[in-house]
C-alpha atoms as a PDB file:
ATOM      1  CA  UNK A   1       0.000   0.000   0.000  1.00  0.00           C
ATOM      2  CA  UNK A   2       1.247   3.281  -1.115  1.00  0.00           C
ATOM      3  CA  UNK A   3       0.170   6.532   1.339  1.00  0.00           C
ATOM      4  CA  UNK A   4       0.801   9.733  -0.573  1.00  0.00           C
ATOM      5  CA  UNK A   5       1.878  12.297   1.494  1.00  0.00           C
ATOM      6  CA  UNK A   6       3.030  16.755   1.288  1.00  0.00           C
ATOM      7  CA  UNK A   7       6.783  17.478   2.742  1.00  0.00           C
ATOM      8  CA  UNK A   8       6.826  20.910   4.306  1.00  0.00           C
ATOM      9  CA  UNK A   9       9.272  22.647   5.888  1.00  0.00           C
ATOM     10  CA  UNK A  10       8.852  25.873   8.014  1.00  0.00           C
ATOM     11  CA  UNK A  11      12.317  27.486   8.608  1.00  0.00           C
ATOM     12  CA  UNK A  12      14.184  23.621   8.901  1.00  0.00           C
ATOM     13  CA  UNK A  13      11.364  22.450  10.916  1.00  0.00           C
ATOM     14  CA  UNK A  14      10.314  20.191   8.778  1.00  0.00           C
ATOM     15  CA  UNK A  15       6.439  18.028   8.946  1.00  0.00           C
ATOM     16  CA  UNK A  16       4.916  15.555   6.615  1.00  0.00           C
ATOM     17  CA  UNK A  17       1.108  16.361   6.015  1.00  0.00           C
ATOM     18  CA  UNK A  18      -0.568  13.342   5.663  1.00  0.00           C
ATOM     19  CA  UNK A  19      -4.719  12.279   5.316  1.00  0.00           C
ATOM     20  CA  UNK A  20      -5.957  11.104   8.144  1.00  0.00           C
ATOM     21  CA  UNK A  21      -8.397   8.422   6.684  1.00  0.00           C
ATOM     22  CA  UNK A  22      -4.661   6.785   5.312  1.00  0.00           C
ATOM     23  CA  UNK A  23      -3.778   6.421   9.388  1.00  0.00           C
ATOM     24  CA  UNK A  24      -2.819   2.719   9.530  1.00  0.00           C
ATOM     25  CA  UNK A  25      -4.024   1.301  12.647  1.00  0.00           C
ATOM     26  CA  UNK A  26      -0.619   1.920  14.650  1.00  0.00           C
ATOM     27  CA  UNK A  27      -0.020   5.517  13.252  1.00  0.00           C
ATOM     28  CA  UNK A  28       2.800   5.910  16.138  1.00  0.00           C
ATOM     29  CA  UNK A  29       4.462   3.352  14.499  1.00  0.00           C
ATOM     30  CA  UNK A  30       3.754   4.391  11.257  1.00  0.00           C
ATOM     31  CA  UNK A  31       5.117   7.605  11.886  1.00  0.00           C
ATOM     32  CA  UNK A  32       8.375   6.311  13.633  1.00  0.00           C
ATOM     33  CA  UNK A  33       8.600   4.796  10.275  1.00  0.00           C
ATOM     34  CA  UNK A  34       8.572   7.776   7.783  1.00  0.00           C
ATOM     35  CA  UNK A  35      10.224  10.340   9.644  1.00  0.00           C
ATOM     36  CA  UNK A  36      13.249   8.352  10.073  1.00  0.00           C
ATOM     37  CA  UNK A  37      15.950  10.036   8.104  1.00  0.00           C
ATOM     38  CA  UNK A  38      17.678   6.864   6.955  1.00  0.00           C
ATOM     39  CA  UNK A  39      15.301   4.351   6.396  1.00  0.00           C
ATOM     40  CA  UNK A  40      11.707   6.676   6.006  1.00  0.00           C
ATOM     41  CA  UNK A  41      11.181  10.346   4.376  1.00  0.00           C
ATOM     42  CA  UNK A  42      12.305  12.170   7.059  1.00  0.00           C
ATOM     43  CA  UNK A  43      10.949  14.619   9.209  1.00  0.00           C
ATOM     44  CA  UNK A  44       9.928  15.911  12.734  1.00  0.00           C
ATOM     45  CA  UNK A  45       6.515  14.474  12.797  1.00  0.00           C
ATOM     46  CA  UNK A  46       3.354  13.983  10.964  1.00  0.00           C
ATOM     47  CA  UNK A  47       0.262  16.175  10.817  1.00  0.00           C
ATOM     48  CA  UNK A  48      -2.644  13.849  10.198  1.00  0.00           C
ATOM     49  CA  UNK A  49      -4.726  15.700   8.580  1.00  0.00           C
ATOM     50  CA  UNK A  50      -9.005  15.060   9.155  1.00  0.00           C
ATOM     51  CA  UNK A  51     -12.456  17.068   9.028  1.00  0.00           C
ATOM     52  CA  UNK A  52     -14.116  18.668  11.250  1.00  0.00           C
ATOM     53  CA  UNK A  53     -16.711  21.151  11.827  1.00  0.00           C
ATOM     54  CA  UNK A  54     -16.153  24.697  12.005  1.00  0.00           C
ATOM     55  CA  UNK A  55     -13.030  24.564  11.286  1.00  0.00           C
ATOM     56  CA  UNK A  56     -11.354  24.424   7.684  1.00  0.00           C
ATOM     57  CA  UNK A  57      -9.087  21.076   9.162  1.00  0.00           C
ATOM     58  CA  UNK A  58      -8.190  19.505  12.455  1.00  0.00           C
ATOM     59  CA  UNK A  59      -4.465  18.635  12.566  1.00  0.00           C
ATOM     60  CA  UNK A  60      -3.355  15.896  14.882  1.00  0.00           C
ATOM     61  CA  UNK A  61       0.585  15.937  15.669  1.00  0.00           C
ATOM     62  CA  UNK A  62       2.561  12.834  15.782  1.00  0.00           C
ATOM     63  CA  UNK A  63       6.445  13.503  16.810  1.00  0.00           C
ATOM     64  CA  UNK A  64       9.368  11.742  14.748  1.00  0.00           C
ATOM     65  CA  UNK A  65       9.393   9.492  17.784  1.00  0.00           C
ATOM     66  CA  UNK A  66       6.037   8.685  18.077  1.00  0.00           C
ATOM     67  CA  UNK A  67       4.589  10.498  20.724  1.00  0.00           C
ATOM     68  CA  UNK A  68       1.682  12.291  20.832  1.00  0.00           C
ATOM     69  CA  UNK A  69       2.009  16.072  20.529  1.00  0.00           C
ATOM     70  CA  UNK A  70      -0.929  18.821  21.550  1.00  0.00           C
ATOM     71  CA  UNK A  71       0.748  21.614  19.179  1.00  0.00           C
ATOM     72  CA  UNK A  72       3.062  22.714  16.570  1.00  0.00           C
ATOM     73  CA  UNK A  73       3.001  26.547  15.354  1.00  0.00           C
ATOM     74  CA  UNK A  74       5.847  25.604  13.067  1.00  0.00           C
ATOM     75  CA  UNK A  75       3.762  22.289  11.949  1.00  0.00           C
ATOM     76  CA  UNK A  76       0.462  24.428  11.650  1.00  0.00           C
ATOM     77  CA  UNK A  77       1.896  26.745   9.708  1.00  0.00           C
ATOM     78  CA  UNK A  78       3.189  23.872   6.806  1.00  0.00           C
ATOM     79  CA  UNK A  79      -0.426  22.515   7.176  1.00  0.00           C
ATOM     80  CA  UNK A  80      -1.801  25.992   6.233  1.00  0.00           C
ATOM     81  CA  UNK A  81       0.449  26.293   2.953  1.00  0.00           C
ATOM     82  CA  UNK A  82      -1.173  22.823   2.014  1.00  0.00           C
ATOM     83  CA  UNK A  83      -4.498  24.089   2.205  1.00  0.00           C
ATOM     84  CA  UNK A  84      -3.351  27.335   0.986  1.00  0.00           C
ATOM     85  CA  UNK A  85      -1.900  25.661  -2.199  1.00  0.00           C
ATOM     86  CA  UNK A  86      -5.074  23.485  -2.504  1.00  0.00           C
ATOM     87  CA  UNK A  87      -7.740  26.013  -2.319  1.00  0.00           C
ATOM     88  CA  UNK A  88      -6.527  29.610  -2.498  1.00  0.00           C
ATOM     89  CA  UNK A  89      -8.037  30.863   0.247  1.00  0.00           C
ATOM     90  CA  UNK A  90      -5.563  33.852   2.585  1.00  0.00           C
ATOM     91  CA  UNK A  91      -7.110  32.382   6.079  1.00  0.00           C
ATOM     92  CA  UNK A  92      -7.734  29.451   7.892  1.00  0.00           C
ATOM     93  CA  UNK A  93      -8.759  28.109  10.867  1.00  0.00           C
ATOM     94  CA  UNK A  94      -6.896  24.548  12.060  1.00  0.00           C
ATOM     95  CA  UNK A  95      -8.221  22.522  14.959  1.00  0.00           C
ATOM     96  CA  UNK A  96      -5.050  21.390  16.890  1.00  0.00           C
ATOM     97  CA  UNK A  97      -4.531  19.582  20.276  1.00  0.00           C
ATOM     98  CA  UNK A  98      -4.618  23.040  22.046  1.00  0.00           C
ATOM     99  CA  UNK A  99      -7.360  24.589  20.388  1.00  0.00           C
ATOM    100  CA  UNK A 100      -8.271  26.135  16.841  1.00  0.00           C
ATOM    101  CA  UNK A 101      -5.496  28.825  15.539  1.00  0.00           C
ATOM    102  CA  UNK A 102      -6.079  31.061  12.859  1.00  0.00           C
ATOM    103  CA  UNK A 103      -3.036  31.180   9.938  1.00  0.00           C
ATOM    104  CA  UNK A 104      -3.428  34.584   7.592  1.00  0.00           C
ATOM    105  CA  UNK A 105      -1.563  34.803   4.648  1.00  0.00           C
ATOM    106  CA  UNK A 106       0.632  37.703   4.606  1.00  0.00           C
ATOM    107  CA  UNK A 107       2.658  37.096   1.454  1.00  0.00           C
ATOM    108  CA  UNK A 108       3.650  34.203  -1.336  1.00  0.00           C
ATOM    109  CA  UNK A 109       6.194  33.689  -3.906  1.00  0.00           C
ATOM    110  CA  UNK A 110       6.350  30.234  -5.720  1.00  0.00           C
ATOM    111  CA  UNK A 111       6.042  27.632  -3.075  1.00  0.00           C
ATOM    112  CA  UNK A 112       7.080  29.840   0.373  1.00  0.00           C
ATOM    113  CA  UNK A 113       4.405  31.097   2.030  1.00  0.00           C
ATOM    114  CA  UNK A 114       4.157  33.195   4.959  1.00  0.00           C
ATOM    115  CA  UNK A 115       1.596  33.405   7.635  1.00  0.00           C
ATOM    116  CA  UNK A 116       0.590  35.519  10.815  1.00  0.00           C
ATOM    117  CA  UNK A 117      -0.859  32.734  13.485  1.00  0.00           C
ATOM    118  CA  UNK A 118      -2.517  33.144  17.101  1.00  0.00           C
ATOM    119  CA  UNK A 119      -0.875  31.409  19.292  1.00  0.00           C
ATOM    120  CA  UNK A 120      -3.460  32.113  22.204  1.00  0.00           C
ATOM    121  CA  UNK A 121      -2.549  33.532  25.331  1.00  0.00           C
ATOM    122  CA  UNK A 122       0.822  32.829  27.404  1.00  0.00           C
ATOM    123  CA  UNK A 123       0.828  31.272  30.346  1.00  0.00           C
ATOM    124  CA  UNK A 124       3.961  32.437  31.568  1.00  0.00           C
ATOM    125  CA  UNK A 125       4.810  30.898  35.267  1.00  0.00           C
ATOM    126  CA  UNK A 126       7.056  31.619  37.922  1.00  0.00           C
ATOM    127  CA  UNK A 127      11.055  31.269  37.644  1.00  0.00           C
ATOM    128  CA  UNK A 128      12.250  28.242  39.269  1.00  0.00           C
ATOM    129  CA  UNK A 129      15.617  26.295  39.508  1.00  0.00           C
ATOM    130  CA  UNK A 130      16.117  22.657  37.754  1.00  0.00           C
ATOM    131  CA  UNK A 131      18.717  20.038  39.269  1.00  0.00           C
ATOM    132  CA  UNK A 132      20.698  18.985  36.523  1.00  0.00           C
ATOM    133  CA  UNK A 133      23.957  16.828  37.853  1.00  0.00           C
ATOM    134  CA  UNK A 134      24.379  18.766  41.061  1.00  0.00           C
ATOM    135  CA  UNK A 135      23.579  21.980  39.122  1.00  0.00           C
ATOM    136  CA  UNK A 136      20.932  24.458  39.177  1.00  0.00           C
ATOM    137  CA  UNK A 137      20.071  25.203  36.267  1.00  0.00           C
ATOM    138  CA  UNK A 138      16.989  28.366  36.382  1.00  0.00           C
ATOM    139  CA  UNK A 139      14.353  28.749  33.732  1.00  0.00           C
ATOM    140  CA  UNK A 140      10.614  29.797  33.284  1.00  0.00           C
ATOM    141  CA  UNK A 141       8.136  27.702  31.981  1.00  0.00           C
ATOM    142  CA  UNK A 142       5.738  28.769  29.779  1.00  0.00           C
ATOM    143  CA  UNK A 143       2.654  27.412  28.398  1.00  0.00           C
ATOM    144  CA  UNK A 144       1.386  27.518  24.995  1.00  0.00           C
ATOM    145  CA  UNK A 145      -0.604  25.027  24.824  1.00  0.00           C
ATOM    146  CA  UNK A 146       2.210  22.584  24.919  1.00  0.00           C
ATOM    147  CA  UNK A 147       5.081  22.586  27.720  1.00  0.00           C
ATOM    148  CA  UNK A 148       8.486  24.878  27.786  1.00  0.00           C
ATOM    149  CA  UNK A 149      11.161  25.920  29.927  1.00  0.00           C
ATOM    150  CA  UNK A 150      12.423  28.610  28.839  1.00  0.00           C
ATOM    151  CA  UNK A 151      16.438  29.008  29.936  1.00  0.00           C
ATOM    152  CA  UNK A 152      18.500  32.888  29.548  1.00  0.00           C
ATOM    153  CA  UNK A 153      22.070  32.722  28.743  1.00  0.00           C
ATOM    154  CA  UNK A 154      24.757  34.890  28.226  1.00  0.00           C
ATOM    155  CA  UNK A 155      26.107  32.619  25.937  1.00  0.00           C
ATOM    156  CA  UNK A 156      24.631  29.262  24.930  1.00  0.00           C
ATOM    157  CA  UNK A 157      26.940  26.328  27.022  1.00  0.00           C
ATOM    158  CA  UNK A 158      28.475  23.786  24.751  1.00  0.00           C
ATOM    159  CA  UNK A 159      26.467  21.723  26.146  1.00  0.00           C
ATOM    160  CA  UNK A 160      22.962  22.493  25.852  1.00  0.00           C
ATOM    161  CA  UNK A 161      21.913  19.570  24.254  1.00  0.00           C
ATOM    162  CA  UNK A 162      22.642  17.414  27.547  1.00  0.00           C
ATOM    163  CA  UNK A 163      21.483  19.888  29.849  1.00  0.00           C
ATOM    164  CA  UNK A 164      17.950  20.377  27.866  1.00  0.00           C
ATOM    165  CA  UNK A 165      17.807  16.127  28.127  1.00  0.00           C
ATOM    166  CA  UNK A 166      18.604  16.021  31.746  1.00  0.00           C
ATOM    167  CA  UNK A 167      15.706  19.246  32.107  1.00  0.00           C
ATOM    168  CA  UNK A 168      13.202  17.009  30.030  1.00  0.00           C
ATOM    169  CA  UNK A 169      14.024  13.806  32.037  1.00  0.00           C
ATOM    170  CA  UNK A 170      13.372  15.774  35.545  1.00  0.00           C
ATOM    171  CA  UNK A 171      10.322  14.422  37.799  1.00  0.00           C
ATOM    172  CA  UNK A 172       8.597  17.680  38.027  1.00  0.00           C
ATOM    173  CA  UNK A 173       7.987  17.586  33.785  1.00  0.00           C
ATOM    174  CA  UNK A 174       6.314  14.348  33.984  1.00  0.00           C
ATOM    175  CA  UNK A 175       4.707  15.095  30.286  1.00  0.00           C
ATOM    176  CA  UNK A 176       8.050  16.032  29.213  1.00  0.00           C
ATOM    177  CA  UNK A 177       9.263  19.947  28.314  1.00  0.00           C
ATOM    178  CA  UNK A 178      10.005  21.641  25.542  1.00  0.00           C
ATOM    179  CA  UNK A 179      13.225  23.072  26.175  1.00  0.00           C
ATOM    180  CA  UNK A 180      14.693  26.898  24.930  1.00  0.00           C
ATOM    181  CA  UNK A 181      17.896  27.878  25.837  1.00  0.00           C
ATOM    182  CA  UNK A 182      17.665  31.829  24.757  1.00  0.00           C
ATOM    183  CA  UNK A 183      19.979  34.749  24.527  1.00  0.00           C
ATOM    184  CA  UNK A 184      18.782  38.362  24.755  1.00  0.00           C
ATOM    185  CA  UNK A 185      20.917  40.630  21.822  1.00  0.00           C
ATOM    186  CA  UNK A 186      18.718  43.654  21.608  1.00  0.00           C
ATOM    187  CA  UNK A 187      15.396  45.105  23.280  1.00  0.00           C
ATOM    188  CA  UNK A 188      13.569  43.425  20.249  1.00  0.00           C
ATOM    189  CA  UNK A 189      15.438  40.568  19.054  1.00  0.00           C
ATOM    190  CA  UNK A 190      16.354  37.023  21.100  1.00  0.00           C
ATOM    191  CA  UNK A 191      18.378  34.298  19.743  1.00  0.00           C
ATOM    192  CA  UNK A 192      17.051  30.371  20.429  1.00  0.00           C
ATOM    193  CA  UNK A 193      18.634  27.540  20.582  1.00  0.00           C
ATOM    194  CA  UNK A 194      15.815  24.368  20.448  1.00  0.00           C
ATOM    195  CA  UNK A 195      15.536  20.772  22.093  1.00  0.00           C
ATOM    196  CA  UNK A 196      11.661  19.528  21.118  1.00  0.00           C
ATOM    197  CA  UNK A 197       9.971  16.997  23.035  1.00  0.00           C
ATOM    198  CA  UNK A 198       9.696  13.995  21.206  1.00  0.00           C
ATOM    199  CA  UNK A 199      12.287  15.215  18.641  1.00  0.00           C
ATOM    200  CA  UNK A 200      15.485  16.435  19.853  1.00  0.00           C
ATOM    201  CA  UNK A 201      17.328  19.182  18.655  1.00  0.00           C
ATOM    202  CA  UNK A 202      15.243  20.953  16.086  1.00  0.00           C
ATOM    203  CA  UNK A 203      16.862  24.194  13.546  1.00  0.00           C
ATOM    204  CA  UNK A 204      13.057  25.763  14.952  1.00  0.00           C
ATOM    205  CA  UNK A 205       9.755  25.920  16.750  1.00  0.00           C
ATOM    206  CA  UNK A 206       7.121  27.616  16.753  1.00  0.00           C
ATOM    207  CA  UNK A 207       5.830  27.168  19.498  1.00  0.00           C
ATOM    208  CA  UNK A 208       9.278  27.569  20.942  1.00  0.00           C
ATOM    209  CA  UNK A 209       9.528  30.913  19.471  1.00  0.00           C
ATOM    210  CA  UNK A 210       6.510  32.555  21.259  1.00  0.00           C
ATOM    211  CA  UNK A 211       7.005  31.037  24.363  1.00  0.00           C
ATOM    212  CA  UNK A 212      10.683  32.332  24.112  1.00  0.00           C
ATOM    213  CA  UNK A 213       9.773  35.706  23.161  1.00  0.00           C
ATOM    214  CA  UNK A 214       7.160  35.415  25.571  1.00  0.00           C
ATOM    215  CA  UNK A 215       9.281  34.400  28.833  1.00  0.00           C
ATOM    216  CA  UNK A 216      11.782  37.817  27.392  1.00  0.00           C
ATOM    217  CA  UNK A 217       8.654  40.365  27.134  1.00  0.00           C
ATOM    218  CA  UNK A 218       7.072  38.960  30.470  1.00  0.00           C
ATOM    219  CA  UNK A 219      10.521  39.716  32.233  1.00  0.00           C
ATOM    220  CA  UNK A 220      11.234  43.141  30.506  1.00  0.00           C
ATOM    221  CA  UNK A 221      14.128  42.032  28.943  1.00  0.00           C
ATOM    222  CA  UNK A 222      12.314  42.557  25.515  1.00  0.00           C
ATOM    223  CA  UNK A 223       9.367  44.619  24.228  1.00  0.00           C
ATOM    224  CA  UNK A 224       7.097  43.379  21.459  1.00  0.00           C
ATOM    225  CA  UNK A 225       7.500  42.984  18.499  1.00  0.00           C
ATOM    226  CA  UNK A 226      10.226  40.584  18.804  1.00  0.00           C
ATOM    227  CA  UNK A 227      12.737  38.851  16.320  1.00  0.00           C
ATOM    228  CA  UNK A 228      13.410  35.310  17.278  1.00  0.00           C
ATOM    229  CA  UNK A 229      16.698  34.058  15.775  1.00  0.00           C
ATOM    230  CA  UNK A 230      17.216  30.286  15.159  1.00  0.00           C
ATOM    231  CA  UNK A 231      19.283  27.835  13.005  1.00  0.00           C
ATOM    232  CA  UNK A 232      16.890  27.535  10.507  1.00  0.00           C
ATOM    233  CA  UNK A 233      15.634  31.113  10.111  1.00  0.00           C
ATOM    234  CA  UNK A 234      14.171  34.137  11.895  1.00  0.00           C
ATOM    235  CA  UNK A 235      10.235  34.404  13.127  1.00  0.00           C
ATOM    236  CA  UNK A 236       8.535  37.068  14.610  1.00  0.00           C
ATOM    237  CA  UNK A 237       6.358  36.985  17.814  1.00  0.00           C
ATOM    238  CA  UNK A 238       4.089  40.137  18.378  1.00  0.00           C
ATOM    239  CA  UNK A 239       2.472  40.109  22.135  1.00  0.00           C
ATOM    240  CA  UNK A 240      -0.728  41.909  22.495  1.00  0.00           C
ATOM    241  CA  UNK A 241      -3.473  40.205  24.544  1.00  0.00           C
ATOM    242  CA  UNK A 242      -3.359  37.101  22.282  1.00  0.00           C
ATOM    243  CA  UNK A 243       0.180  36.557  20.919  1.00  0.00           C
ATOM    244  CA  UNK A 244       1.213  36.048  17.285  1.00  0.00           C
ATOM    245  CA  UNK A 245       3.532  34.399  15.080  1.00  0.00           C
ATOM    246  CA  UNK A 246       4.596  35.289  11.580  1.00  0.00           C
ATOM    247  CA  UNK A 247       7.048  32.831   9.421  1.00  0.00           C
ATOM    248  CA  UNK A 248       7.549  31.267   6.273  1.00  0.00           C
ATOM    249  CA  UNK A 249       6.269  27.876   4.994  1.00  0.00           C
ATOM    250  CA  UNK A 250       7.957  26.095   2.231  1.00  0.00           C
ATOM    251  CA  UNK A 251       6.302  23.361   0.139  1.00  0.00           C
ATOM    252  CA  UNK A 252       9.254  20.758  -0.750  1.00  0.00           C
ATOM    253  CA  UNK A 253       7.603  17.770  -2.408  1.00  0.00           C
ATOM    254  CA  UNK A 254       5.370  15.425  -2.630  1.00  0.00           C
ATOM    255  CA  UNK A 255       5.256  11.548  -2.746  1.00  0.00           C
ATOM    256  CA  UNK A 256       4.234   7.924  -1.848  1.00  0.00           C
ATOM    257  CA  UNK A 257       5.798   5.569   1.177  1.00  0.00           C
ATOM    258  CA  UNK A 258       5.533   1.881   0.872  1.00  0.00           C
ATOM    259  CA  UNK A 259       3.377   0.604   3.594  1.00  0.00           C
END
């Protein structure tokens, strides 16, 4: 059996967008499968894509590894230049694990698309101190939807990558944490350095981004509108009541995997 499927990247964080009515009956497995970089397609997860009323799509995330995921902004963002490609329309409204967010189409140019999304609100908590190997190690986790803990830094440690596994192993996330180690360079611009749950070290996130930018502006380090630097490219969170992300989505193929 061959299941077509849309690759999408949205600045290196990179989704397949699949049907849902394809879902074979162990889509965890499934998706283990075709995001493996050697042996599948590749990618960070799978949005299984499904109907659903009043709502232009519902979106269900499954991580490279997996696990079940309530939110993506970067994934919801590829999902939107799908639909965008399919039926020409500049907004729409995507059912995801944490609620229905709204993607508008702010610009296009071949297959690159970029969208403003609401994220929701914040839920920006109280800083508090990790033990990681006899260290304390203090952050500020943030809701956005989905887990963070959101880490500032002078300069990122060489290794962030083991701290941010230790942080996501720790009793107190017992869903797991998404994990941002973040540097402040200017009153409206934050570099990020990423460690997904479910997915390791990722070049972005979206959600990652806003609860980043959203840990800086709730501590005054930053004022919105803020530029969120990252491997794969730069976003921009705006923090009103609701907060907002705008990126890019490219469309990078399409194809079959052999079931």
């Amino acid at each position: 059996m061959a299941i077509p499927f849309i690759k999408a990247s949205a600045c290196g964080n990179d989704f397949l967008i699949i049907d849902g009515a394809l879902a074979p009956a162990d889509p965890a497995a499934f998706t283990r499968r075709i995001c493996d970089r050697r042996n599948g397609v590749g990618a960070d997860g799978v949005e299984w894509l499904s109907p659903a009323p009043g709502v232009d799509i519902e979106a269900r995330l499954i991580n490279a590894d997996g696990s079940p995921a309530e939110i993506s902004g970067n994934g919801t963002r590829c999902v939107a230049a799908y639909l965008c490609s399919e039926r020409r329309n500049e907004s729409f409204l995507i059912r995801t694990g944490a609620g229905d967010r709204r993607c508008t189409l702010t610009s296009t140019s071949g297959s690159r698309y970029e969208f403003e999304t609401e994220m929701g609100k914040p839920d920006v908590g109280e800083a508090r101190s990790v033990t990681v190997e006899a260290r304390e190690i203090l952050g500020i986790p943030v809701s956005m939807g989905n887990p963070h803990f959101v880490v500032f830094v002078e300069t990122f440690p060489e290794d962030w990558q083991q701290r941010s596994v230790a942080i996501q192993r720790d009793a107190s996330f017992p869903k797991g944490v998404n994990v941002e180690f973040v540097r402040v360079i200017a009153r409206d611009r934050i570099a990020v350095h990423f460690y997904e749950r479910g997915v390791g070290e990722t070049l972005s996130s979206g959600t990652g981004s806003s609860a980043a930018a959203a840990a800086a502006i709730a501590t005054k380090q930053v004022k919105s509108t803020v530029h969120v630097d990252a491997a794969g490219g730069t976003q921009v969170v705006r923090w009103t009541d609701d907060l907002y992300l705008r990126g890019s989505a490219d469309l990078i193929c399409r194809g079959e995997f052999f079931e």
